[in-house]
C-alpha atoms as a PDB file:
ATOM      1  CA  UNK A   1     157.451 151.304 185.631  1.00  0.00           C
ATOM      2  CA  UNK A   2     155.580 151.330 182.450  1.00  0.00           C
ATOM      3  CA  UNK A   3     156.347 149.094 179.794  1.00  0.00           C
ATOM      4  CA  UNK A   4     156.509 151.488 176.609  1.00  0.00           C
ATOM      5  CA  UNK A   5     155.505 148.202 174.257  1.00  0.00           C
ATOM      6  CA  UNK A   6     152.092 147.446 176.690  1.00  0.00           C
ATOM      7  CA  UNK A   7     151.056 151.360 176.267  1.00  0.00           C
ATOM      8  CA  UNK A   8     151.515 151.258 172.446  1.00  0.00           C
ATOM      9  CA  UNK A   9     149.935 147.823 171.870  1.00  0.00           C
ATOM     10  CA  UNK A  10     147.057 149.348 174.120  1.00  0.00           C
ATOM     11  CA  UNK A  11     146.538 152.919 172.464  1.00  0.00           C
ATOM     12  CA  UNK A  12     146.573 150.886 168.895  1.00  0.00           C
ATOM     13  CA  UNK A  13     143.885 148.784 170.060  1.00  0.00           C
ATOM     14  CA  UNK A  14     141.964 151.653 171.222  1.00  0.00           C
ATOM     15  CA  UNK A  15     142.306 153.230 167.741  1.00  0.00           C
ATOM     16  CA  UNK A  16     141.043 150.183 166.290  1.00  0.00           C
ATOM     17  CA  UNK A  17     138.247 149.863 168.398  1.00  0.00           C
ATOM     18  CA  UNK A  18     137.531 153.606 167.434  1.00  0.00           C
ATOM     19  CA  UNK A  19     137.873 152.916 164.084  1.00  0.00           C
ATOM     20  CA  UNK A  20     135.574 149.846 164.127  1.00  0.00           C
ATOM     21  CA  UNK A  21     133.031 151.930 166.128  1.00  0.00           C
ATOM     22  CA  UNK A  22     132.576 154.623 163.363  1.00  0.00           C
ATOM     23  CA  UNK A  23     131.743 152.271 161.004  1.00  0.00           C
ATOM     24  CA  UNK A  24     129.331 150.407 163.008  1.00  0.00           C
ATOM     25  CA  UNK A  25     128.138 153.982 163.675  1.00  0.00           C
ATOM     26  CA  UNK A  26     127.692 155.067 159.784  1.00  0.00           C
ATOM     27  CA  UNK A  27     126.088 151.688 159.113  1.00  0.00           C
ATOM     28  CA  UNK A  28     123.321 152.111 162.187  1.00  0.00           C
ATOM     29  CA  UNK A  29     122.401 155.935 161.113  1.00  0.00           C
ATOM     30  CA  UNK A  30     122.143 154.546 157.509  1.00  0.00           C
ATOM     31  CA  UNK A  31     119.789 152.103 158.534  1.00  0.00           C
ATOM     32  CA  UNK A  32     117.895 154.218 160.978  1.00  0.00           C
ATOM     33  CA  UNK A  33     117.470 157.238 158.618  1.00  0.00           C
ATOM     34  CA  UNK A  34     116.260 154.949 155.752  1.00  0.00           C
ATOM     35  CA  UNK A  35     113.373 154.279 158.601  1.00  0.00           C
ATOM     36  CA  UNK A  36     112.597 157.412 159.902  1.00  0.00           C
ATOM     37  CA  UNK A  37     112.256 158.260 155.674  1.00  0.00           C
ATOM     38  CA  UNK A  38     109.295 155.702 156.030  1.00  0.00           C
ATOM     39  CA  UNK A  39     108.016 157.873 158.522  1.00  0.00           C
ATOM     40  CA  UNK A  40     106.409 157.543 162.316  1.00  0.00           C
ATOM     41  CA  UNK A  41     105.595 153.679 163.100  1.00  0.00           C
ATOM     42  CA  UNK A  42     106.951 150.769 164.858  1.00  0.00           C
ATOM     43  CA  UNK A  43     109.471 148.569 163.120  1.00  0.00           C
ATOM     44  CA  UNK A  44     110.119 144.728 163.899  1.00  0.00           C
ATOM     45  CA  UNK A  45     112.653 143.175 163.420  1.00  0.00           C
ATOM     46  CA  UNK A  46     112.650 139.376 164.849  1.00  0.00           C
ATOM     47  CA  UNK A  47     114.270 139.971 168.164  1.00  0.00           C
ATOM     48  CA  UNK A  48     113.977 143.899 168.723  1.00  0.00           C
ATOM     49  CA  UNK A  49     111.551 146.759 167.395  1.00  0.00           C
ATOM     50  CA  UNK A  50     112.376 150.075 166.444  1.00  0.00           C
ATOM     51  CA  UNK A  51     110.038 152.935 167.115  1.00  0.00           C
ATOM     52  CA  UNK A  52     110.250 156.409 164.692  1.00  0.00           C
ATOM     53  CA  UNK A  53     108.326 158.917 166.480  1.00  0.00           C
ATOM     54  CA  UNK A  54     108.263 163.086 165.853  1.00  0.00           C
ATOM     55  CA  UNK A  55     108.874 164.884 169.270  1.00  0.00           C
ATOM     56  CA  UNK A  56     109.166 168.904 170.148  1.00  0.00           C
ATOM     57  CA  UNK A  57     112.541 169.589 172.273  1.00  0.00           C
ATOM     58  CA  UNK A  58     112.416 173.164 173.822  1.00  0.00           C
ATOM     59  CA  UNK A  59     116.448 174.511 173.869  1.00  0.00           C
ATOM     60  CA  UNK A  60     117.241 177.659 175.382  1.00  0.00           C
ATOM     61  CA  UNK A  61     119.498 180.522 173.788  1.00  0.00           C
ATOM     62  CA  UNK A  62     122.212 180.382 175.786  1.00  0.00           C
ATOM     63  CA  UNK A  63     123.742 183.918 174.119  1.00  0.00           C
ATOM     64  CA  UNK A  64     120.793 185.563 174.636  1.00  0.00           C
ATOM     65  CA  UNK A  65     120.368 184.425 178.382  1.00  0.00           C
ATOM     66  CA  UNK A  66     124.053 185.936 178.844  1.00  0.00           C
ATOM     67  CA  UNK A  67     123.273 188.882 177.427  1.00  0.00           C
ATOM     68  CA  UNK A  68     120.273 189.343 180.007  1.00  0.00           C
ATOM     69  CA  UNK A  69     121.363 188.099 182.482  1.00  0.00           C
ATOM     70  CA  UNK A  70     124.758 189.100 184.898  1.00  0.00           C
ATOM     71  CA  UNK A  71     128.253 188.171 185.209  1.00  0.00           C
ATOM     72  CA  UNK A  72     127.361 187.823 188.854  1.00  0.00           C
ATOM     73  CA  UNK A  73     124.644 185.627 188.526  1.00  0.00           C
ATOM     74  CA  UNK A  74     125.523 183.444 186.191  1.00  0.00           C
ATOM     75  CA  UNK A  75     128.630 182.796 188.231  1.00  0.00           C
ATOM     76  CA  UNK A  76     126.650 181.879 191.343  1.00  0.00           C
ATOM     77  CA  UNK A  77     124.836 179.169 189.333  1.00  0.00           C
ATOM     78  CA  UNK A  78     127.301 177.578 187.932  1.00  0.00           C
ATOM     79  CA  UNK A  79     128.314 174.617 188.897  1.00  0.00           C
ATOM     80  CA  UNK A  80     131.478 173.234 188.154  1.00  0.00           C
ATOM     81  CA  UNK A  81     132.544 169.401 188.052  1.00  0.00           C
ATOM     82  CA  UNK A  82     135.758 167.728 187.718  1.00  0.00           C
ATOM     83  CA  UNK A  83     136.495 165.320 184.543  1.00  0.00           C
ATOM     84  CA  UNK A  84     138.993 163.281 183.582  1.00  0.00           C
ATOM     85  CA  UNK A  85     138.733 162.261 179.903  1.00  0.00           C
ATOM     86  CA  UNK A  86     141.280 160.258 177.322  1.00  0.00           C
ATOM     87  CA  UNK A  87     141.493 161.453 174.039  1.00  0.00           C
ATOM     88  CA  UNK A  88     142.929 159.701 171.044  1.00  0.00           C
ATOM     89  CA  UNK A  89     144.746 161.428 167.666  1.00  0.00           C
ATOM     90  CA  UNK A  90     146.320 159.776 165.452  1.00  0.00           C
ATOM     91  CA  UNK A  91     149.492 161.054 164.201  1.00  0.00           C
ATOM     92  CA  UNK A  92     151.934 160.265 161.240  1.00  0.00           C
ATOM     93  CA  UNK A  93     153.725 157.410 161.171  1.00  0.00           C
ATOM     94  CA  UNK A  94     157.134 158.989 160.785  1.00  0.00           C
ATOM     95  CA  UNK A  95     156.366 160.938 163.779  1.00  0.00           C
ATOM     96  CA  UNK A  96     157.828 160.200 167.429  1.00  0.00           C
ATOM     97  CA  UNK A  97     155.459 160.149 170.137  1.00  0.00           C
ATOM     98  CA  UNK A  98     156.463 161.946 173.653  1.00  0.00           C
END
């Protein structure tokens, strides 16, 4: 049986976590986009370096590759995986959760 305390205690902490994360997150690309405003280079820090560097990425139209292309083939090369995934939302306080 689950203990309805254990799961709340844990889904808080995993909002917390989250929460913690996104800062950490907003303070790193603050940092790093103050860098790459230097421009390309290596950057040293005492224990790590960071490297800015330009780069091409080719990305394919994905609209116009349906429109070309069939229902038929695009069917027989796709490949589908299985996924299991946890997502958290946070929810009013005064709400009740199922």
């Amino acid at each position: 049986m689950i203990e309805v305390k254990k799961v709340q205690r844990k889904v808080d902490r995993i909002a917390e976590l989250a929460a913690q994360i996104a800062e950490l997150n907003a303070e790193k690309k603050q940092l790093t986009d103050e860098l790459k405003n230097i421009g390309e280079g290596k950057y040293y820090g005492t224990e790590h370096y960071l490297t800015v560097a330009f780069s091409e990425r080719a990305t394919l139209d994905m609209k116009a590759v349906r429109a070309k292309l069939t229902h038929q083939f695009i069917t027989a090369h796709t490949r589908v995986t299985e996924s299991l995934s946890a997502t958290l939302r946070g929810y009013h306080k005064d709400a009740k959760a199922a």
